[in-house]
C-alpha atoms as a PDB file:
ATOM      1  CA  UNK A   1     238.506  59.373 165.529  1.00  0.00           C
ATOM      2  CA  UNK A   2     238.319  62.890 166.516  1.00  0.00           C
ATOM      3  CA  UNK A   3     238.465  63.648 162.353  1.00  0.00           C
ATOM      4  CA  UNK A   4     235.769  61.655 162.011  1.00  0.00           C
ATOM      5  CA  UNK A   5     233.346  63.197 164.926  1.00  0.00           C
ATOM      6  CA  UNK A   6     234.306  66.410 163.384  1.00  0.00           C
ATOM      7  CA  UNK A   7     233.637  65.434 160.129  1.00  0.00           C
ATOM      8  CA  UNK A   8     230.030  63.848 161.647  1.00  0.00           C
ATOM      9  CA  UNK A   9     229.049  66.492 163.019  1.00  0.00           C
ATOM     10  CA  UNK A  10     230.329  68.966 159.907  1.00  0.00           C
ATOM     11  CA  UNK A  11     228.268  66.703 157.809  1.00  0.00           C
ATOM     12  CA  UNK A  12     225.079  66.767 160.454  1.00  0.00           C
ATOM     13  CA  UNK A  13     225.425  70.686 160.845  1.00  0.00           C
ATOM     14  CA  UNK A  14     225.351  70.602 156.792  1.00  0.00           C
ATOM     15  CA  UNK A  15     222.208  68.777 156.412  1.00  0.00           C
ATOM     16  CA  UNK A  16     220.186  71.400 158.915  1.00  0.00           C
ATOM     17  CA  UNK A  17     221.270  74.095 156.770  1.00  0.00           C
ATOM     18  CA  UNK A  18     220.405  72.780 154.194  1.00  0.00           C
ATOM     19  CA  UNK A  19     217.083  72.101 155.554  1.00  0.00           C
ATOM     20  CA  UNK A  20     217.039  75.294 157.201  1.00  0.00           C
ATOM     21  CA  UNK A  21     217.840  76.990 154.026  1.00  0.00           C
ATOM     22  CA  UNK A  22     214.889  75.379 151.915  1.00  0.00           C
ATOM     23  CA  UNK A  23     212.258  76.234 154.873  1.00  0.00           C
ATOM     24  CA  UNK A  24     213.680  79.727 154.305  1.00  0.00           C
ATOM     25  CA  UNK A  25     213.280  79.725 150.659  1.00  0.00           C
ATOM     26  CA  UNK A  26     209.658  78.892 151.112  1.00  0.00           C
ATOM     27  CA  UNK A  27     208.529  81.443 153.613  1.00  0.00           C
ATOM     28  CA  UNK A  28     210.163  83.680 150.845  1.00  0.00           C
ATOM     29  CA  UNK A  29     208.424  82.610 148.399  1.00  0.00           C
ATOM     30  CA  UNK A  30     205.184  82.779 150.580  1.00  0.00           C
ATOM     31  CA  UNK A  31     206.115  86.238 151.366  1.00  0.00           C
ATOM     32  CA  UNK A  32     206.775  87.366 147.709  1.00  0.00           C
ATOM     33  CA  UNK A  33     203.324  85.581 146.683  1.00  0.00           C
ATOM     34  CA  UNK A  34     201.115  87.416 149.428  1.00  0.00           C
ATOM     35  CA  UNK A  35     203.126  90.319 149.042  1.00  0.00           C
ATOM     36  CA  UNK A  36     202.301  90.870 144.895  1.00  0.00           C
ATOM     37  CA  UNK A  37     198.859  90.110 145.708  1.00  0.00           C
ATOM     38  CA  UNK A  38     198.385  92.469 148.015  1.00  0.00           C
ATOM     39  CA  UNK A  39     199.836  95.352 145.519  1.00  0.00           C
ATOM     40  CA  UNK A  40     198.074  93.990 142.159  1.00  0.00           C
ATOM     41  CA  UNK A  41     195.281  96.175 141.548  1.00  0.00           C
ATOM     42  CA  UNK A  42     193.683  93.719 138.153  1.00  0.00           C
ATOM     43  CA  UNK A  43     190.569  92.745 140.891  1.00  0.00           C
ATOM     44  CA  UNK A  44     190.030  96.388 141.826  1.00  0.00           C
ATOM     45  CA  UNK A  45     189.972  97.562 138.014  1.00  0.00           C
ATOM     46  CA  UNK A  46     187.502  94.151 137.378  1.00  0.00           C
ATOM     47  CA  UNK A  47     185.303  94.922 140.133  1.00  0.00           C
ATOM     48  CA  UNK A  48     185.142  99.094 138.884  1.00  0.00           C
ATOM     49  CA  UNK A  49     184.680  97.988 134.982  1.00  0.00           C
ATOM     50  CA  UNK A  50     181.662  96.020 136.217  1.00  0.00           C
ATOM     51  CA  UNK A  51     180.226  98.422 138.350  1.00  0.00           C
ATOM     52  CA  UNK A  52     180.419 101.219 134.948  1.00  0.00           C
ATOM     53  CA  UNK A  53     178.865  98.379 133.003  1.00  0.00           C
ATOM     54  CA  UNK A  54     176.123  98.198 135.337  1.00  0.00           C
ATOM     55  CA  UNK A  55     175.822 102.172 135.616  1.00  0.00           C
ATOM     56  CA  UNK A  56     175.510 101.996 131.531  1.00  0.00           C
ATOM     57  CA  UNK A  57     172.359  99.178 131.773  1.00  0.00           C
ATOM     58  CA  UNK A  58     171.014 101.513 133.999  1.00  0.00           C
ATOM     59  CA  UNK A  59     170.959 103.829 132.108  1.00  0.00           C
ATOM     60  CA  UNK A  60     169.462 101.740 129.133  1.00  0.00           C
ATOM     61  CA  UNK A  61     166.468  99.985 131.082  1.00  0.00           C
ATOM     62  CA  UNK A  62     165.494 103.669 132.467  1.00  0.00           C
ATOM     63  CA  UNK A  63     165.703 105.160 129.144  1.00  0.00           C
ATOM     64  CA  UNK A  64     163.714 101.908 127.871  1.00  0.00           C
ATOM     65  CA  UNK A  65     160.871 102.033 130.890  1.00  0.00           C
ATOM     66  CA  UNK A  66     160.789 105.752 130.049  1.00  0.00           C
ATOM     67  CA  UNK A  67     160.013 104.652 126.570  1.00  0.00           C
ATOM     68  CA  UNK A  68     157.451 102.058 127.339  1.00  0.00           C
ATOM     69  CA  UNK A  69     155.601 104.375 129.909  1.00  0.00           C
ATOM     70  CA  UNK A  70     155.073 107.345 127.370  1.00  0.00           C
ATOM     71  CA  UNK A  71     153.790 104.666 124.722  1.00  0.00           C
ATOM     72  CA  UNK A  72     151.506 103.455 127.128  1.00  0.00           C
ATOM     73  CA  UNK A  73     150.209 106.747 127.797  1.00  0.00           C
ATOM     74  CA  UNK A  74     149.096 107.432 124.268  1.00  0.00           C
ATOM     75  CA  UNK A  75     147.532 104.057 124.027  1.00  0.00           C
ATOM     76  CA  UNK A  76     145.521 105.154 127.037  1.00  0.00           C
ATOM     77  CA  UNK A  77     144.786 108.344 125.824  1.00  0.00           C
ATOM     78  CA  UNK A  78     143.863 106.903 122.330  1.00  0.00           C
ATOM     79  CA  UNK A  79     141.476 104.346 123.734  1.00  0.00           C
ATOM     80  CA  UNK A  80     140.120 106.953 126.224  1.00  0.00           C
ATOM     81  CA  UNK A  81     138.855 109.399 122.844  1.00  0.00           C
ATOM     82  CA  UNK A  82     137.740 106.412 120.750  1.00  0.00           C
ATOM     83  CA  UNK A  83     135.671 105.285 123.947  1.00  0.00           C
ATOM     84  CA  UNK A  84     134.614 109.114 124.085  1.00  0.00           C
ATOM     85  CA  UNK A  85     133.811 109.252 120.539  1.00  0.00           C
ATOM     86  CA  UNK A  86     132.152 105.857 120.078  1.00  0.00           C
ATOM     87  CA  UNK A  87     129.985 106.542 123.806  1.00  0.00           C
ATOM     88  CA  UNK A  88     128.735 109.925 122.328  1.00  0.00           C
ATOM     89  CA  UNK A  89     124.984 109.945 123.570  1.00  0.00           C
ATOM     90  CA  UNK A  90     125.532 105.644 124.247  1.00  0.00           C
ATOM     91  CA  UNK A  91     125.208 104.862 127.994  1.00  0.00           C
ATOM     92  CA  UNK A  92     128.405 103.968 129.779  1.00  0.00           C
ATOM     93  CA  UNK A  93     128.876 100.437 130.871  1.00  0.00           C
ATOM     94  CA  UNK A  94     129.993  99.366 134.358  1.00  0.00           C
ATOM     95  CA  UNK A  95     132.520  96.774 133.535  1.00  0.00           C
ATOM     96  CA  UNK A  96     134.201  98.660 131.527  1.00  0.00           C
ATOM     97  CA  UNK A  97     138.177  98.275 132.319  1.00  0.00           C
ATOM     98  CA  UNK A  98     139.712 102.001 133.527  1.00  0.00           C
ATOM     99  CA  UNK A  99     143.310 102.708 132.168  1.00  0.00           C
ATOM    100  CA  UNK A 100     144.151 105.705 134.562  1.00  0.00           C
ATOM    101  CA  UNK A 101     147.139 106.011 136.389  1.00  0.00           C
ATOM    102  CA  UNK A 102     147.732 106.878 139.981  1.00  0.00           C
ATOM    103  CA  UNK A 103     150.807 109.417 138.602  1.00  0.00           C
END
């Protein structure tokens, strides 16, 4: 009988490490999953690829407003000398729409 408690409590000591054991195995596994993540720079590289792709569009759209502004510059300037040339000695009318800028 004393075998047998022995063997009982052999057997129930078994079972918790066992249990204990697996529990541990987790948290390591936890531990080696927060741990990578914390050292993996692939968001970091994502996050400065975007920002240089934004820096490039930037770039683009200012070089494209720059574009657009100078055309519309000459198409003011145009229309202001044919309105010159055409109002030579003609009297000037009040509704006519003024293309000046503010710059």
């Amino acid at each position: 009988s004393k075998n047998k408690e022995s063997s009982n409590c052999v057997s129930q000591l078994t079972n918790e490490l066992a249990t204990v054991t697996e529990k541990l195995n987790e948290v390591k596994k936890l531990m080696d999953s927060k741990g990578s993540s914390m050292t993996d720079t692939a968001p970091l590289i994502q996050i400065k690829t975007a920002l240089q792709n934004l820096k490039a569009e930037i770039k683009t759209f200012d070089l494209r407003i720059g574009v657009v502004s100078h055309t519309l510059v000459q198409a003011k300037r145009l229309e202001a000398s044919a309105n010159d040339a055409t109002s030579d000695g003609e009297e000037d009318d009040d509704d006519d729409i003024s293309f000046e800028s503010d710059d």
